[in-house]
Protein backbone atom coordinates (compact mmCIF):
# COMPACT_ATOMS: atom_id res chain seq x y z
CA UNK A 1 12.83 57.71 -20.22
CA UNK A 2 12.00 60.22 -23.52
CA UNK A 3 14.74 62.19 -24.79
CA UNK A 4 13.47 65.28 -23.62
CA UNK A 5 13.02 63.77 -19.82
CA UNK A 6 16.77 62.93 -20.31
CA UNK A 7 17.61 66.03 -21.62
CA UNK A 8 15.75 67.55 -18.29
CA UNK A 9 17.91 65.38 -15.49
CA UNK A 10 20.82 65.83 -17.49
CA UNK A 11 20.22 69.96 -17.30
CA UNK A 12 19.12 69.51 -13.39
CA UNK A 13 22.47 67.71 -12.74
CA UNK A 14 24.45 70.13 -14.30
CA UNK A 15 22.42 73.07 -12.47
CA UNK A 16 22.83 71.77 -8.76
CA UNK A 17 26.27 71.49 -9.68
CA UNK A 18 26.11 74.73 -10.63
CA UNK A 19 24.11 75.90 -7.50
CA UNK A 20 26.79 74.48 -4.68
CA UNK A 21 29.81 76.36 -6.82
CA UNK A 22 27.25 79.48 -6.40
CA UNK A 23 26.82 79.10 -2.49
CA UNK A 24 30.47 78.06 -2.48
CA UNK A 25 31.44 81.56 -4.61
CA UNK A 26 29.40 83.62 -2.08
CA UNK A 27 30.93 81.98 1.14
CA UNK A 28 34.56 82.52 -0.26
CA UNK A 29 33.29 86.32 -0.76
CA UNK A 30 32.06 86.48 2.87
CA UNK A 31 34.87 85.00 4.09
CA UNK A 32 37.49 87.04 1.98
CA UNK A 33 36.10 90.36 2.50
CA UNK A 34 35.86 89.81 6.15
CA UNK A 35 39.67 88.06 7.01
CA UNK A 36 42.78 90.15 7.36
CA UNK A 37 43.00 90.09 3.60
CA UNK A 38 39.52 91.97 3.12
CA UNK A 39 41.68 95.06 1.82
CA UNK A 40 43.37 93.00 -0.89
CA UNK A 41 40.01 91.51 -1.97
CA UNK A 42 38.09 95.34 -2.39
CA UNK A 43 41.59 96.20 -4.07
CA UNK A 44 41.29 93.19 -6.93
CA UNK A 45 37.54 93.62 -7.12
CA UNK A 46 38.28 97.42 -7.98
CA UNK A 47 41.10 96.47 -10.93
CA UNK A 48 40.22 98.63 -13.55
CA UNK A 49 40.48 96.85 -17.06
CA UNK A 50 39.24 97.53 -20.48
CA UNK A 51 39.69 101.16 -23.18
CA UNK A 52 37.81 104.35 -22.06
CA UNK A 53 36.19 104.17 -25.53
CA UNK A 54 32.35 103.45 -25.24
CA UNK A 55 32.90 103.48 -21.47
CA UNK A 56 34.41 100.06 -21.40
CA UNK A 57 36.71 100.92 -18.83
CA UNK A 58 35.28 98.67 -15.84
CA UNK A 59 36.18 97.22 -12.80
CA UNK A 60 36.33 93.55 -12.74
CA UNK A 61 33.54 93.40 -10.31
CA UNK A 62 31.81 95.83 -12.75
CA UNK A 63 32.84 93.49 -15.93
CA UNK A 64 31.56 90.52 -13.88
CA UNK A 65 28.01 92.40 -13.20
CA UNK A 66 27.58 93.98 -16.64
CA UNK A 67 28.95 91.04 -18.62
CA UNK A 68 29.18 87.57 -17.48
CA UNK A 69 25.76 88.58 -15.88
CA UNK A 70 24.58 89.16 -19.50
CA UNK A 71 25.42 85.52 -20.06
CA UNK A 72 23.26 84.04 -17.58
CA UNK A 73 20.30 86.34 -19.02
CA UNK A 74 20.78 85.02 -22.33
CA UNK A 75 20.20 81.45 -21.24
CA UNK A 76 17.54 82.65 -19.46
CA UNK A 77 15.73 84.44 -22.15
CA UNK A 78 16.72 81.48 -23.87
CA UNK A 79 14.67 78.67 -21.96
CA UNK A 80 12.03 81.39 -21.02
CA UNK A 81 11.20 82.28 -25.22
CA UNK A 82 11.42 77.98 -25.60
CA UNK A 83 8.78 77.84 -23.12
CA UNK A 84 6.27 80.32 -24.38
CA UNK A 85 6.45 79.12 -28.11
CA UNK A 86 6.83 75.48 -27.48
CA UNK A 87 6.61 74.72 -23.77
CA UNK A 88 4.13 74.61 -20.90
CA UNK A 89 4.06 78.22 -21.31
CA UNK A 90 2.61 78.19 -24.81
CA UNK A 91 -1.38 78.12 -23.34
CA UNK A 92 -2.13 81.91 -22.62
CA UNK A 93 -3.50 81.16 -18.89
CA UNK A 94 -0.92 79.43 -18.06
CA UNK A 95 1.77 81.79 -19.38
CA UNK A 96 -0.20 84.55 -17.67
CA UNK A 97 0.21 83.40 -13.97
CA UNK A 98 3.95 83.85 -13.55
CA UNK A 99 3.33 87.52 -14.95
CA UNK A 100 1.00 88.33 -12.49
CA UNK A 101 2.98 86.78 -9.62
CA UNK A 102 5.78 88.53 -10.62
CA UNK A 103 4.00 91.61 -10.58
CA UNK A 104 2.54 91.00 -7.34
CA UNK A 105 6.06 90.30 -5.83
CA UNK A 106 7.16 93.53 -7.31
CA UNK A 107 4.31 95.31 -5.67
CA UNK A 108 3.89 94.34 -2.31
CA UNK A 109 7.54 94.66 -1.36
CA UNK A 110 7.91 97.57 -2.56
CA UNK A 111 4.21 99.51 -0.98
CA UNK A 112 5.76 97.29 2.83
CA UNK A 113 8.75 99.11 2.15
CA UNK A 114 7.90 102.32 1.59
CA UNK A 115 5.46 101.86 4.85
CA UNK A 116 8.10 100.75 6.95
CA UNK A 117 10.89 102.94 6.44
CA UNK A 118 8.23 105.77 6.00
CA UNK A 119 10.10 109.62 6.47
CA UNK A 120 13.26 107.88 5.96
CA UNK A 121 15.73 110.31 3.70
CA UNK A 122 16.46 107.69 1.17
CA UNK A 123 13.06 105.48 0.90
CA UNK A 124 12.12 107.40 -2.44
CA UNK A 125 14.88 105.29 -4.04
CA UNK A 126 15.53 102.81 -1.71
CA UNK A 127 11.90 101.31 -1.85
CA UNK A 128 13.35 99.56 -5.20
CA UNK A 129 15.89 97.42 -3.26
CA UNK A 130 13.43 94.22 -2.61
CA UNK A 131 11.54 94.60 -5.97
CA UNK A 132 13.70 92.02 -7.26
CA UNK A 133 14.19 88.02 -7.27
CA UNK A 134 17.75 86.88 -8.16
CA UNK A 135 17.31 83.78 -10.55
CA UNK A 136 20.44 81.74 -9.94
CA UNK A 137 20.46 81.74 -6.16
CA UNK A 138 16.55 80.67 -6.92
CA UNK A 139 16.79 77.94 -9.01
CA UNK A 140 20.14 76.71 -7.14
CA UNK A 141 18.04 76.35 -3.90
CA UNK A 142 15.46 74.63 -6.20
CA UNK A 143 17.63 72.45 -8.22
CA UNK A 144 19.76 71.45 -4.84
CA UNK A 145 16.28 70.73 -2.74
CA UNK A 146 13.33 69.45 -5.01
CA UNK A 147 14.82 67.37 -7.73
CA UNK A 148 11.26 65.39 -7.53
CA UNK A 149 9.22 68.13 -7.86
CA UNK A 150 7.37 68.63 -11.51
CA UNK A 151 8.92 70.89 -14.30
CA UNK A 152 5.96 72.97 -14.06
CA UNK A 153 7.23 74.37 -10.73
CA UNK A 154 10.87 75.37 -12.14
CA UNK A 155 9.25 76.60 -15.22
CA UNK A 156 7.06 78.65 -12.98
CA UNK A 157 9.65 80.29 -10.58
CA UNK A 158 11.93 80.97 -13.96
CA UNK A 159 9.55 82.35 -15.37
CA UNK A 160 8.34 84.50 -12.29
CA UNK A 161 12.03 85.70 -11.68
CA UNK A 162 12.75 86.42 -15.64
CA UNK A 163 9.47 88.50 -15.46
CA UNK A 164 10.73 90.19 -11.62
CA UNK A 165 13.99 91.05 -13.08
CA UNK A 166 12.97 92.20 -16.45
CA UNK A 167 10.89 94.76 -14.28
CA UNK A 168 13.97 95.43 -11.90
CA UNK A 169 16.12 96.63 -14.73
CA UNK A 170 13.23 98.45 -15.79
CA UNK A 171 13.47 99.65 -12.42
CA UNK A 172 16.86 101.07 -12.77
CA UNK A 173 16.43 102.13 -16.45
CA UNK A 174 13.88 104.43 -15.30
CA UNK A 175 15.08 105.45 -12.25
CA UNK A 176 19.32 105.15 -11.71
CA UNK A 177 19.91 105.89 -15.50
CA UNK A 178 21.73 109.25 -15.15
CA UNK A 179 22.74 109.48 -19.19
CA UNK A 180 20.63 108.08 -21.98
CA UNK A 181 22.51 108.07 -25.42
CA UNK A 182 20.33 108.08 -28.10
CA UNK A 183 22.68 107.02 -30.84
CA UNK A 184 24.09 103.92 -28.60
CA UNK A 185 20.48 102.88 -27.62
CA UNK A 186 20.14 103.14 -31.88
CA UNK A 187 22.49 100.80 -32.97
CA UNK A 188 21.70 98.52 -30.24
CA UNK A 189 17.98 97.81 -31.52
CA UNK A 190 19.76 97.86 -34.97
CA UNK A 191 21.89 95.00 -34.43
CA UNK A 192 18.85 93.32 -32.70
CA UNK A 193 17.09 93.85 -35.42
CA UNK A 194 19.83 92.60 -37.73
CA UNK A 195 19.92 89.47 -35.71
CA UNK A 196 16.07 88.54 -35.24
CA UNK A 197 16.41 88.52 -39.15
CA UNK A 198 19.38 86.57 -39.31
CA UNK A 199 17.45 83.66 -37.56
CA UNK A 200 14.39 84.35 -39.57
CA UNK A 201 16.77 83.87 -42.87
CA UNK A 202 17.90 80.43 -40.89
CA UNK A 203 22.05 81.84 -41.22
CA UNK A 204 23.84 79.57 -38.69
CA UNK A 205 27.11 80.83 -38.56
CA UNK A 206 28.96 81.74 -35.02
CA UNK A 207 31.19 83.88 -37.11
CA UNK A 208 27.98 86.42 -38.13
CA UNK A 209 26.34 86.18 -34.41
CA UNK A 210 29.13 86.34 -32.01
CA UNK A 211 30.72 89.65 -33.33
CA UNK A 212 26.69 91.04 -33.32
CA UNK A 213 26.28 89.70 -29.77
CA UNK A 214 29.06 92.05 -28.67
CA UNK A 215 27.86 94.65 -30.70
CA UNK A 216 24.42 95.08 -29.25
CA UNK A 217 26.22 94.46 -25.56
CA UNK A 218 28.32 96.89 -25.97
CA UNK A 219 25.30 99.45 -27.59
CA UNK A 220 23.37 98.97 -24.46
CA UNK A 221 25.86 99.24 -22.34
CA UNK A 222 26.79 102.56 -23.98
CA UNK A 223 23.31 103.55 -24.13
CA UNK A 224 22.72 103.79 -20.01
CA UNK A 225 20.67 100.63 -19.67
CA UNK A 226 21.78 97.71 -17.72
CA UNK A 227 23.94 95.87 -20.62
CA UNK A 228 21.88 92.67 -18.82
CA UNK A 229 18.80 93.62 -20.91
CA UNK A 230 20.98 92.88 -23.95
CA UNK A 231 21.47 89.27 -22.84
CA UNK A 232 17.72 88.57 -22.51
CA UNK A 233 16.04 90.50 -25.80
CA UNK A 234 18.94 88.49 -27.67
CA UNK A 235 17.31 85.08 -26.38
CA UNK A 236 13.86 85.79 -27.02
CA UNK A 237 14.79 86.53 -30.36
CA UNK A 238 16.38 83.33 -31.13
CA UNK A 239 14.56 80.87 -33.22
CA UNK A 240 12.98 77.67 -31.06
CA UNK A 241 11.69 75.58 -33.51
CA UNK A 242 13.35 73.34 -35.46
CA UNK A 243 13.15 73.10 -39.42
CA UNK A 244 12.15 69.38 -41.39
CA UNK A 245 15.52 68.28 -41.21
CA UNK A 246 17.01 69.97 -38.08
CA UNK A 247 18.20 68.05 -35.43
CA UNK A 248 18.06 71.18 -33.02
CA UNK A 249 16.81 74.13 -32.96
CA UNK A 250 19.20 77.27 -32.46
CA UNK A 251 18.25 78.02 -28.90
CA UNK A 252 18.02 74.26 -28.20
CA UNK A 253 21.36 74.27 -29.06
CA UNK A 254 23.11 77.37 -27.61
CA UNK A 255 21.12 76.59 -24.52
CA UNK A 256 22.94 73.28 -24.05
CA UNK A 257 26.40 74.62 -24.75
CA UNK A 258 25.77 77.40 -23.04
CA UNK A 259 24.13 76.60 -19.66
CA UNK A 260 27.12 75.08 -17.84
CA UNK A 261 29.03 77.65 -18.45
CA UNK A 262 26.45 80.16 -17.30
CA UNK A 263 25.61 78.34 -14.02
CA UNK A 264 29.65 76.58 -13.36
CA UNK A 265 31.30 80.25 -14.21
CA UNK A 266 29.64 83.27 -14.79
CA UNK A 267 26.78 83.44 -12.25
CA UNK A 268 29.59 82.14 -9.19
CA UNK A 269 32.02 84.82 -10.51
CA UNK A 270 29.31 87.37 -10.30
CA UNK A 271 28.96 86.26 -6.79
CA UNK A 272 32.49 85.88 -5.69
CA UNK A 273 32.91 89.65 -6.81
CA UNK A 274 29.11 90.93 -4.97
CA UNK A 275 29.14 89.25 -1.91
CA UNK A 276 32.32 90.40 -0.52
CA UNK A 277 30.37 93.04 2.32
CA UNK A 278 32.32 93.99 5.07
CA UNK A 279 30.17 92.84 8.03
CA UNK A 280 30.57 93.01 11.98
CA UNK A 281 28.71 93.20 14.70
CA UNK A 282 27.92 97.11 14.43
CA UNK A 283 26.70 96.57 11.38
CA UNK A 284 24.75 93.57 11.93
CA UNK A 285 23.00 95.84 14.97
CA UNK A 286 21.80 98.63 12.81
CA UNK A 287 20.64 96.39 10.18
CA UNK A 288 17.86 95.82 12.81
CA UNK A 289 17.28 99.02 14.32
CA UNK A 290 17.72 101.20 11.43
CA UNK A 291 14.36 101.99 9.21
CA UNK A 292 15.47 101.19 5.73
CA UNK A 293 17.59 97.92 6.27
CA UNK A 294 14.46 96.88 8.00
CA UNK A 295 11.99 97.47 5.46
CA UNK A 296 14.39 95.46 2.68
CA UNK A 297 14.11 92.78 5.13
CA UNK A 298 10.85 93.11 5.55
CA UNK A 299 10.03 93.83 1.73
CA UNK A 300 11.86 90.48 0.67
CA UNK A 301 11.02 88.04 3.43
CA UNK A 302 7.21 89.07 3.63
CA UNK A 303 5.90 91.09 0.70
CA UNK A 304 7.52 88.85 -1.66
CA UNK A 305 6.13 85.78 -0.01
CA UNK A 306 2.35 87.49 -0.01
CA UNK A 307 2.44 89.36 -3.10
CA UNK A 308 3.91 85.93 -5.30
CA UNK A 309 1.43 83.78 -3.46
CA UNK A 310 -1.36 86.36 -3.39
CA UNK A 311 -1.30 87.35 -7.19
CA UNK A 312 -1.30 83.44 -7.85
CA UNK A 313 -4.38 82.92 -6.16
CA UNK A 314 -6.26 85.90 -6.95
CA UNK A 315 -5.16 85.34 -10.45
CA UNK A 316 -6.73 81.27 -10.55
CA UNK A 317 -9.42 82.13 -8.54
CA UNK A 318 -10.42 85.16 -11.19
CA UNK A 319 -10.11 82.63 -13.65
CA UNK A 320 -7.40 84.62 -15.33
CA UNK A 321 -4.86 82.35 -15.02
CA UNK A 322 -4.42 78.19 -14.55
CA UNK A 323 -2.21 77.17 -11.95
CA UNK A 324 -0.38 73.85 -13.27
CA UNK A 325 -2.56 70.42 -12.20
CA UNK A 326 0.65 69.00 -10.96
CA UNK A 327 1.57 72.01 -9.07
CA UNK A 328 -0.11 72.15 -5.74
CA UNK A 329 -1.06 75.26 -3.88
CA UNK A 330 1.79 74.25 -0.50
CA UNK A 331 4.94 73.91 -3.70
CA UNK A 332 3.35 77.52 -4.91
CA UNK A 333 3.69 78.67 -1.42
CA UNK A 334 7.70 77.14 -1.35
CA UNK A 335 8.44 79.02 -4.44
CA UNK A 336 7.23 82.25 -3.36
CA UNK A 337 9.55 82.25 -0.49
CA UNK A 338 12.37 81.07 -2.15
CA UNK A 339 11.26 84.96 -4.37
CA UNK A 340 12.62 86.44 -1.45
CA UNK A 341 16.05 85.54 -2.68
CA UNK A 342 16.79 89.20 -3.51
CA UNK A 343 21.02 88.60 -4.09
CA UNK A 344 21.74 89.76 -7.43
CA UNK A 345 19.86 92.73 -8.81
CA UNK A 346 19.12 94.18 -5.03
CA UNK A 347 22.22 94.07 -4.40
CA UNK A 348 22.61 96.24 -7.58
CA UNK A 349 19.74 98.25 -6.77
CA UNK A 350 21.04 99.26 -3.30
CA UNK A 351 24.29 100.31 -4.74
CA UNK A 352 22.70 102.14 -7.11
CA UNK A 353 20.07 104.15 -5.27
CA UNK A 354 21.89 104.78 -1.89
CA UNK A 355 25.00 106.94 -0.57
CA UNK A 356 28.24 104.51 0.23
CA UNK A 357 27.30 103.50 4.11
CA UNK A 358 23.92 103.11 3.56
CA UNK A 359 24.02 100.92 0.97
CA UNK A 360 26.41 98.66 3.09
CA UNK A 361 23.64 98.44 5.68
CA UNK A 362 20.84 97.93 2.88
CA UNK A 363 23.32 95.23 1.05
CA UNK A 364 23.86 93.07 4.31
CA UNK A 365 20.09 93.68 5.04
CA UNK A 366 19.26 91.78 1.54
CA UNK A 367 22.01 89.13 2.68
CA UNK A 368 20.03 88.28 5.87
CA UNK A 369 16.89 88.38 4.04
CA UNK A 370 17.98 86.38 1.06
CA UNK A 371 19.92 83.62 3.92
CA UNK A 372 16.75 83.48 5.76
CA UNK A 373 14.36 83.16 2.46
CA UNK A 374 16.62 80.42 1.30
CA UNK A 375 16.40 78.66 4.10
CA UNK A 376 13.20 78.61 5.05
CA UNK A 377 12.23 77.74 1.65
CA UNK A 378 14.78 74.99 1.25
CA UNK A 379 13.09 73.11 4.50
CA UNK A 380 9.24 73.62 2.96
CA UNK A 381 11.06 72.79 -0.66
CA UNK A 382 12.63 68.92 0.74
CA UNK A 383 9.29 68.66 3.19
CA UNK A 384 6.97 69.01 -0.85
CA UNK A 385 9.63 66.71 -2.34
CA UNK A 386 9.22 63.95 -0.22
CA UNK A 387 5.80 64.15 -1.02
CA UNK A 388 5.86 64.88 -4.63
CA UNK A 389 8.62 61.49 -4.59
């Protein structure tokens, strides 16, 4: 086995590990929020920490959202800027297709929506809610299901939800940003700037880039935008390939140190503090009767699954894009089920675009969607690995 086929099982391994402490994070949320001790769970969850200055006075759920989310996004940006320059993303037509699928999942759940919860009060924000594909829960599913399946396809679906959630945040920049500070927003492309020429001047030291990691987190966050974006624009910046004489590149690097701790801590803490709905059986019943919990439902579980999968093929067959040769159209048609997986950012979207009780209802409608999406793709996922092995 090559060292970069090593490197790959040794990063799967530590990402299904990763992927059962996720589904275990969310089940202890469930649970929690739902026993006799749901009150003390909201009540932690809601534990204000951090100065007032620059608006860093969050709730721990908040601080687990803004920042440890951040994290994740970094890695993500990370592996995603690796495979553009050097990877199987570095061909144009290739690169192209998980753009356009992305696009096409954005699309298409959002137009369903809008049609199905049509005259609803809240639809002109709440079409948003199943724009989005959560990345961990994703590639969890993946990494826990399909170990035998080519690198193409995870390369594929993290690129497709890098792309989806990039747009998402977009999404809520555009949208849920009620302040915009100009001077925060500033120093925050300052510092990235300061940083992109850092790497270009090949200065190594954690001592420079930590301290201007925080910086341009805390700019963003300042600024109005999802602090997330800061996480992502900080990976793509970082150089991927190595100098005569390097052992490792810098995001070679920082992506190996960094990745269990993304998938083992931050992304399950994330979870253990989002997933905590109150749900019963009222609830449950007006998730299905009630317009706009229907149409997420709807907008995740089938717009997602044509829009991915319809994008892909118009895209190949218009000869604007390749579809990977080891990638089969049936795996294409896994992953763009497993897109429904709306958890992390629709769950942020609903919060952010809806009053308190319907977001509850539009929060447990993206659970159900994002159970059944997992689900269903996890049996077509095993059915293409057994083939694939």
């Amino acid at each position: 086995m090559t060292a970069s086929a090593k490197d790959f099982a040794r990063y799967l391994r530590t990402e299904t590990t990763g992927g059962l402490i996720l589904l275990a994070a969310t089940a202890l949320a469930l649970l929690w929020a739902n026993s006799p001790w749901g009150d003390l769970y909201r009540t932690f969850r809601d534990i204000e920490l951090g100065p007032q200055l620059l608006h860093l006075n969050l709730t721990l759920g908040e601080w687990a959202q803004d920042g440890l989310l951040a994290l994740f996004f970094f890695v993500a940006g990370l592996e995603l800027k690796r495979e553009l320059v050097v990877g199987e993303l570095s061909k144009f037509k290739q690169a192209v297709l998980p753009v356009l699928a992305a696009l096409g999942g954005m699309i298409v759940p959002a137009v369903l929506a809008v049609a199905v919860a049509w005259g609803h009060p809240d639809i002109g924000r709440g079409w948003a809610i199943p724009v989005a594909t959560d990345i961990a829960f994703a590639l969890g599913v993946l990494a826990l299901t399909a170990s035998n399946l080519p690198s193409s396809a995870r390369v594929f679906l993290l690129s497709l939800a890098v792309v989806d959630d990039l747009g998402a945040i977009i999404v809520i920049a555009v949208l849920f940003t009620t302040k915009f500070d100009l001077v925060a927003a500033g120093i925050a492309v300052a510092a990235l700037a300061l940083y992109a020429y850092l790497q270009h001047k090949r200065v190594r030291t954690a001592w420079l880039y930590v301290p201007l990691a925080l910086v341009t987190w805390v700019a963003v966050h300042s600024s109005g935008i999802h602090a997330t974006i800061a996480g992502v624009a900080l990976g793509l910046l970082t150089r991927v390939r190595p100098d005569e004489g390097e052992a490792e590149a810098p995001a070679i690097r920082l992506e190996h140190r960094l990745q269990p701790w993304s998938a083992a801590v931050a992304v399950p803490l994330f979870a253990l503090f989002a997933a905590g709905i109150k749900v019963n059986g009222g609830s449950l019943g007006e998730v299905f009767t009630t317009a706009l919990p229907l149409a997420v439902m709807i907008g995740l579980l089938v717009g997602k699954f044509v829009g991915i999968l319809g994008a892909s093929m118009l895209a190949v067959r218009l000869k604007i894009a390749e579809k990977p040769s080891d990638v089969g159209w049936r795996d294409l048609a896994a992953l763009a089920l497993l897109g429904g997986v709306g958890f992390t950012v629709s769950l942020l979207i609903a919060e952010l675009a809806l009053p308190a009780e319907t977001a509850e209802l539009a929060k447990t409608a993206v659970l159900i969607a994002s159970g059944v999406a997992s689900l269903g793709a996890a049996a077509l996922l095993v059915r293409r690995n057994r083939a694939h092995a």
